[in-house]
N, C-alpha and C. Protein backbone atom coordinates (compact mmCIF):
# COMPACT_ATOMS: atom_id res chain seq x y z
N UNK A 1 -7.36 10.02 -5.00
CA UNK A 1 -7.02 9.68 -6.37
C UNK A 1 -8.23 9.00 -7.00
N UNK A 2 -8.40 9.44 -8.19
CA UNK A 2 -9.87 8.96 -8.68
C UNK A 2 -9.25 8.02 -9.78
N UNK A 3 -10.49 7.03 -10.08
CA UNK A 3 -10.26 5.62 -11.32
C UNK A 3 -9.44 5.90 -12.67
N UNK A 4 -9.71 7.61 -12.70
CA UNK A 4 -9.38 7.97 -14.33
C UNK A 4 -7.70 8.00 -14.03
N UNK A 5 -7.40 8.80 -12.92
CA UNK A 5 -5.85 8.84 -12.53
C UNK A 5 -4.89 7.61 -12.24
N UNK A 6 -6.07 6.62 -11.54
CA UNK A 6 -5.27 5.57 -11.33
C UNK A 6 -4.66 4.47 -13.07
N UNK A 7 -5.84 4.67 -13.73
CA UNK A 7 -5.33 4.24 -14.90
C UNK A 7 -4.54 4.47 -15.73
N UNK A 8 -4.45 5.63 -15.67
CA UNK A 8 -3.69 6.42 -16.62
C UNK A 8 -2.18 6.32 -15.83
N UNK A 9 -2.13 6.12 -14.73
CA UNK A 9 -0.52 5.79 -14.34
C UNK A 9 -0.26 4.65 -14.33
N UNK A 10 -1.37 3.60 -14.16
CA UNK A 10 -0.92 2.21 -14.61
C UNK A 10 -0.49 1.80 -16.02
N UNK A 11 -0.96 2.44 -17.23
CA UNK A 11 -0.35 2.33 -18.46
C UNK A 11 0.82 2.94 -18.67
N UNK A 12 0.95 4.13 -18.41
CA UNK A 12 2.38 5.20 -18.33
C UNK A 12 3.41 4.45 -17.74
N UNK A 13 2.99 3.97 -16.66
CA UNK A 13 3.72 2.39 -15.78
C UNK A 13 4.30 1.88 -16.66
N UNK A 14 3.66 1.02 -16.94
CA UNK A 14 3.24 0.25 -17.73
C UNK A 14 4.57 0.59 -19.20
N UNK A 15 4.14 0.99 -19.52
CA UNK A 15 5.02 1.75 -20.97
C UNK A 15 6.07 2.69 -20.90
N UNK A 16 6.84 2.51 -18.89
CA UNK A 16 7.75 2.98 -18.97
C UNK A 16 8.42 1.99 -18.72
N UNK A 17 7.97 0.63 -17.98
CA UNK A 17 8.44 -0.61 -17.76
C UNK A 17 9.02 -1.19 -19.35
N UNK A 18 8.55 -0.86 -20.66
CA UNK A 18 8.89 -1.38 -21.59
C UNK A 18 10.16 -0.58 -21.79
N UNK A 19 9.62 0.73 -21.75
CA UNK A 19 11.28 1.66 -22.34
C UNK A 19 12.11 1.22 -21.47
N UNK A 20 12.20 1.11 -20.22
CA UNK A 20 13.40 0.65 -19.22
C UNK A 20 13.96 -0.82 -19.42
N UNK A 21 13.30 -1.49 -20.19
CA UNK A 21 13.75 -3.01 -20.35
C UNK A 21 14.14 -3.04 -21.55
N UNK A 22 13.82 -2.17 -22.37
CA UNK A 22 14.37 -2.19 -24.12
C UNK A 22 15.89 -1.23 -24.24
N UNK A 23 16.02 -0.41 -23.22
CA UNK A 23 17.00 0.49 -23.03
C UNK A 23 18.02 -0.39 -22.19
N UNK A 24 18.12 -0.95 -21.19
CA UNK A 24 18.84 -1.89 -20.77
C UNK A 24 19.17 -2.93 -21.87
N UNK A 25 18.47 -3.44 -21.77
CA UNK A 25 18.54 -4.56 -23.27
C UNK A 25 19.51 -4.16 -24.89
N UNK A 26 19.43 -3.36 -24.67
CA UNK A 26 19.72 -2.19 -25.59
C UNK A 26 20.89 -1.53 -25.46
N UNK A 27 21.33 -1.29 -24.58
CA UNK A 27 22.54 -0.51 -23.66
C UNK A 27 22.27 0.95 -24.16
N UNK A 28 21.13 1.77 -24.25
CA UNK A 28 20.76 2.83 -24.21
C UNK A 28 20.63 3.54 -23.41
N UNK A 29 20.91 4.89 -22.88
CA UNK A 29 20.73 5.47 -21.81
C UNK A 29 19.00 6.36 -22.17
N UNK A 30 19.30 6.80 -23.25
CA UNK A 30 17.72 7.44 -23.27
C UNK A 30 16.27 6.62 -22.64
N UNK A 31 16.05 5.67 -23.86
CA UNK A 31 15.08 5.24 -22.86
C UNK A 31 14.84 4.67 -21.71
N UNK A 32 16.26 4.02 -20.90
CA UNK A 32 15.94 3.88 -19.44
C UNK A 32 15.82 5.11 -18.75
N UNK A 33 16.22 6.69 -19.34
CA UNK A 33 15.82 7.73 -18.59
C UNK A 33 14.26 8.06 -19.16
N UNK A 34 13.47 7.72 -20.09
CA UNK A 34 12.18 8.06 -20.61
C UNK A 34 11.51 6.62 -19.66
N UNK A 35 11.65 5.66 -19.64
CA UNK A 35 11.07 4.26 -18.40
C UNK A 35 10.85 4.89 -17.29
N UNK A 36 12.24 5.73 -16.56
CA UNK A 36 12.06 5.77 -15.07
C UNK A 36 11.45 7.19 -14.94
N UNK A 37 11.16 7.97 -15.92
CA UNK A 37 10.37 9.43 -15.97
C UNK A 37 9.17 9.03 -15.67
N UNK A 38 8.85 8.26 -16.33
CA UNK A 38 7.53 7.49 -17.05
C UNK A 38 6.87 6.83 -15.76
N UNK A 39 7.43 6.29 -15.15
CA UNK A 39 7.41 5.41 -13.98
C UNK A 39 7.01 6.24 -13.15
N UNK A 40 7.58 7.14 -12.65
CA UNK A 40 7.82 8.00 -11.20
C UNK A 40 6.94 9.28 -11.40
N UNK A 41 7.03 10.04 -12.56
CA UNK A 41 5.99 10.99 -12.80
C UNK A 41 4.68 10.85 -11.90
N UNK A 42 4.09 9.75 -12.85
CA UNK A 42 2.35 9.51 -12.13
C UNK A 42 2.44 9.97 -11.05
N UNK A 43 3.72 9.53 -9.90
CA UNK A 43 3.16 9.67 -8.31
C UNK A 43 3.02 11.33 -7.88
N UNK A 44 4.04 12.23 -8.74
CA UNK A 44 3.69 13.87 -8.30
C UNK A 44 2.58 14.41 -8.97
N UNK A 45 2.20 13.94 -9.81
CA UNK A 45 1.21 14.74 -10.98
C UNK A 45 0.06 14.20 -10.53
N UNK A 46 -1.10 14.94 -10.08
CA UNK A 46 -2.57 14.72 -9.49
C UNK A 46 -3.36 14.88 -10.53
N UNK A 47 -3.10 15.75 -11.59
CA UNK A 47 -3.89 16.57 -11.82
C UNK A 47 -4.21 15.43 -13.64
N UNK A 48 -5.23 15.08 -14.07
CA UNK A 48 -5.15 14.38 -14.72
C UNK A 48 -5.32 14.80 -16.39
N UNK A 49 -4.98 15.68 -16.25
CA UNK A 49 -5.00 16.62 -17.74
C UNK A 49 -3.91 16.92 -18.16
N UNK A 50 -2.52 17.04 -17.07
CA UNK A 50 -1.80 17.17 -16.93
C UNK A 50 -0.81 16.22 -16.72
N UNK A 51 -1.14 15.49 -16.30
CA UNK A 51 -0.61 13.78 -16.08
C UNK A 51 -0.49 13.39 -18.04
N UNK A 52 -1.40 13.13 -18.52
CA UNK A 52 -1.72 12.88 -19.44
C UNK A 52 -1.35 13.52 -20.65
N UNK A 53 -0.99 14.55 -20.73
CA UNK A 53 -0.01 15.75 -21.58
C UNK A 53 1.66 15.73 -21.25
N UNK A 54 1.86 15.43 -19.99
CA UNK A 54 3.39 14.86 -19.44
C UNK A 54 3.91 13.64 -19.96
N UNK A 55 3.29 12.60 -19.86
CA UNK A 55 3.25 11.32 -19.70
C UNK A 55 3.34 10.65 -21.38
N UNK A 56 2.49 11.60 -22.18
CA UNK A 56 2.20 11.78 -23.58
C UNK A 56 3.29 12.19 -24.42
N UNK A 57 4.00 13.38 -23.50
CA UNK A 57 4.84 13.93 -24.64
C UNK A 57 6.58 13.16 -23.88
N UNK A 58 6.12 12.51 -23.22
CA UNK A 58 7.50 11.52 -23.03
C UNK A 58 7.56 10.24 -23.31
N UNK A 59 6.25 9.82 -23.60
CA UNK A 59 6.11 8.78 -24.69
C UNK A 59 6.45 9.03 -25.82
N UNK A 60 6.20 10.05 -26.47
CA UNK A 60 6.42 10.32 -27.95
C UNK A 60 8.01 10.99 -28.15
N UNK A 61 8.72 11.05 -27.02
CA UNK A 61 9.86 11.91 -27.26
C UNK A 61 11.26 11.16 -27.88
N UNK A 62 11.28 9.52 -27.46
CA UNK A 62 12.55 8.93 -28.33
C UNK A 62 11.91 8.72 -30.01
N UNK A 63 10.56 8.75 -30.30
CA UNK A 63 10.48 8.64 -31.54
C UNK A 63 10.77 10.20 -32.08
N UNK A 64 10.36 11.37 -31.22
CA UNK A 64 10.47 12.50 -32.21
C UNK A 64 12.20 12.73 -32.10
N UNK A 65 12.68 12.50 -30.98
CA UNK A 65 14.34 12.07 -31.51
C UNK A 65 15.17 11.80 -32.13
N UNK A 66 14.24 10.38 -32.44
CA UNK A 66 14.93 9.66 -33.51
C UNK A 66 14.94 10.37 -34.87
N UNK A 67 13.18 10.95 -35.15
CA UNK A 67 13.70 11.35 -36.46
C UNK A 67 14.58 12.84 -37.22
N UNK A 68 15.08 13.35 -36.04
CA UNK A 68 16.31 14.56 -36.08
C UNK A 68 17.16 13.88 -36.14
């Protein structure tokens, strides 16, 4: 695992740790399922172009939600 991969799952981490605590907090089921995606992804995905396009479009997915 190289520096660029390791970072990029520490923020995704990172910013799934927020959706999972705002969704609890919240009594939401979406974003504690976008937290623990978010979370667990990094460890199958090697590939860091791909990590990063995954990770990206499930970050952005309770806002493009919301506005439908």
């Amino acid at each position: 695992m190289d520096m660029t991969a390791l970072m990029l799952s520490m923020l995704f981490g990172t910013v799934g740790m927020g959706f999972l605590m705002y969704g609890k907090k919240a009594g939401e089921l979406m974003p504690v399922g976008i937290g623990l995606a978010l979370m667990i992804c990094p460890y199958f995905i090697t590939n860091v172009i791909l990590m990063l396009g995954v990770c990206s479009a499930l970050t952005a997915l309770p806002f493009v939600l919301r506005q439908v």
